[in-house]
Protein backbone atom coordinates (compact mmCIF):
# COMPACT_ATOMS: atom_id res chain seq x y z
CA UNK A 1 35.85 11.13 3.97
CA UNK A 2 32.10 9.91 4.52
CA UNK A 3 31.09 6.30 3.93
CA UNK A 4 27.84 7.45 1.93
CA UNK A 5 29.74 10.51 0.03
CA UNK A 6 29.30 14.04 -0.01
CA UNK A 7 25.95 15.10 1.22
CA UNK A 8 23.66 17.63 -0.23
CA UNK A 9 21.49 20.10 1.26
CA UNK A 10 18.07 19.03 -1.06
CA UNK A 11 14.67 18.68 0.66
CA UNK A 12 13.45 15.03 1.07
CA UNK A 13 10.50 15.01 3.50
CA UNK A 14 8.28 18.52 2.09
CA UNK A 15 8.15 16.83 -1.23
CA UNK A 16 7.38 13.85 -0.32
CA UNK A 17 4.97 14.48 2.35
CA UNK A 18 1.82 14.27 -0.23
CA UNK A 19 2.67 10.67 -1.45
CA UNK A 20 3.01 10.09 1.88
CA UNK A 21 -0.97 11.28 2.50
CA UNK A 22 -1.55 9.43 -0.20
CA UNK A 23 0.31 6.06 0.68
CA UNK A 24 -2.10 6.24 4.52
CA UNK A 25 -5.42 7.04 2.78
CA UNK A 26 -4.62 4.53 0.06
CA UNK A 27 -3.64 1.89 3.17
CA UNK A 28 -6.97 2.89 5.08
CA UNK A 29 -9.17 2.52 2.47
CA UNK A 30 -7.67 -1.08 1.98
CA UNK A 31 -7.90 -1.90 5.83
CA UNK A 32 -11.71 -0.90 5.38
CA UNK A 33 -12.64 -2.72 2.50
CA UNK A 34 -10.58 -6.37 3.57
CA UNK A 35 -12.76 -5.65 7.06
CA UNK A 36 -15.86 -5.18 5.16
CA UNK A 37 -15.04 -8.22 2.90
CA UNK A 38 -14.62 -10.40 5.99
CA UNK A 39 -18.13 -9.34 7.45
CA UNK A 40 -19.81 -9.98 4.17
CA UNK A 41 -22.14 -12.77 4.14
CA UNK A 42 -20.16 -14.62 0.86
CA UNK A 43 -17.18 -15.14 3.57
CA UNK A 44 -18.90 -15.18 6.91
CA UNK A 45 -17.88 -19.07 6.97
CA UNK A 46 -15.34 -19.00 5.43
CA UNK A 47 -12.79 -21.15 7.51
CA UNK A 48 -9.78 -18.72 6.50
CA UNK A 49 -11.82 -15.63 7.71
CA UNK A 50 -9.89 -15.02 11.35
CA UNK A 51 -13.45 -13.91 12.31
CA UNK A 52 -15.49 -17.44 12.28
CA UNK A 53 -15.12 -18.35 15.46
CA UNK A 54 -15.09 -14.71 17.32
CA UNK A 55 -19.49 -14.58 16.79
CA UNK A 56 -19.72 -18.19 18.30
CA UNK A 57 -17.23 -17.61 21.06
CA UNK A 58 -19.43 -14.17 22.04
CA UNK A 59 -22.69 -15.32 22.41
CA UNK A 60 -21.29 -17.84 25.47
């Protein structure tokens, strides 16, 4: 007898796989717009932006 019961042939991954598209263009599109966000010149000095010291650091 199995631990997780009887097991059934039913496709998981083929359904799935356009929710999974979705879920990475969905994450992308986030990823660009935070990184656009922090470049903006309404957080540029912002002392939470993990960019404020990177532009003072290059021009050394």
């Amino acid at each position: 007898m199995s631990w997780l019961g009887k097991k059934f042939p039913a496709p998981v991954a083929r359904p799935m796989a356009p929710f999974f598209a979705a879920g990475l263009v969905i994450l992308y599109g986030v990823n660009a717009a935070q990184t656009a966000m922090m470049n903006s010149a309404e957080f540029k000095n912002d002392p939470r932006n993990p960019n404020v010291g990177k532009a003072a650091a290059e021009k050394h």
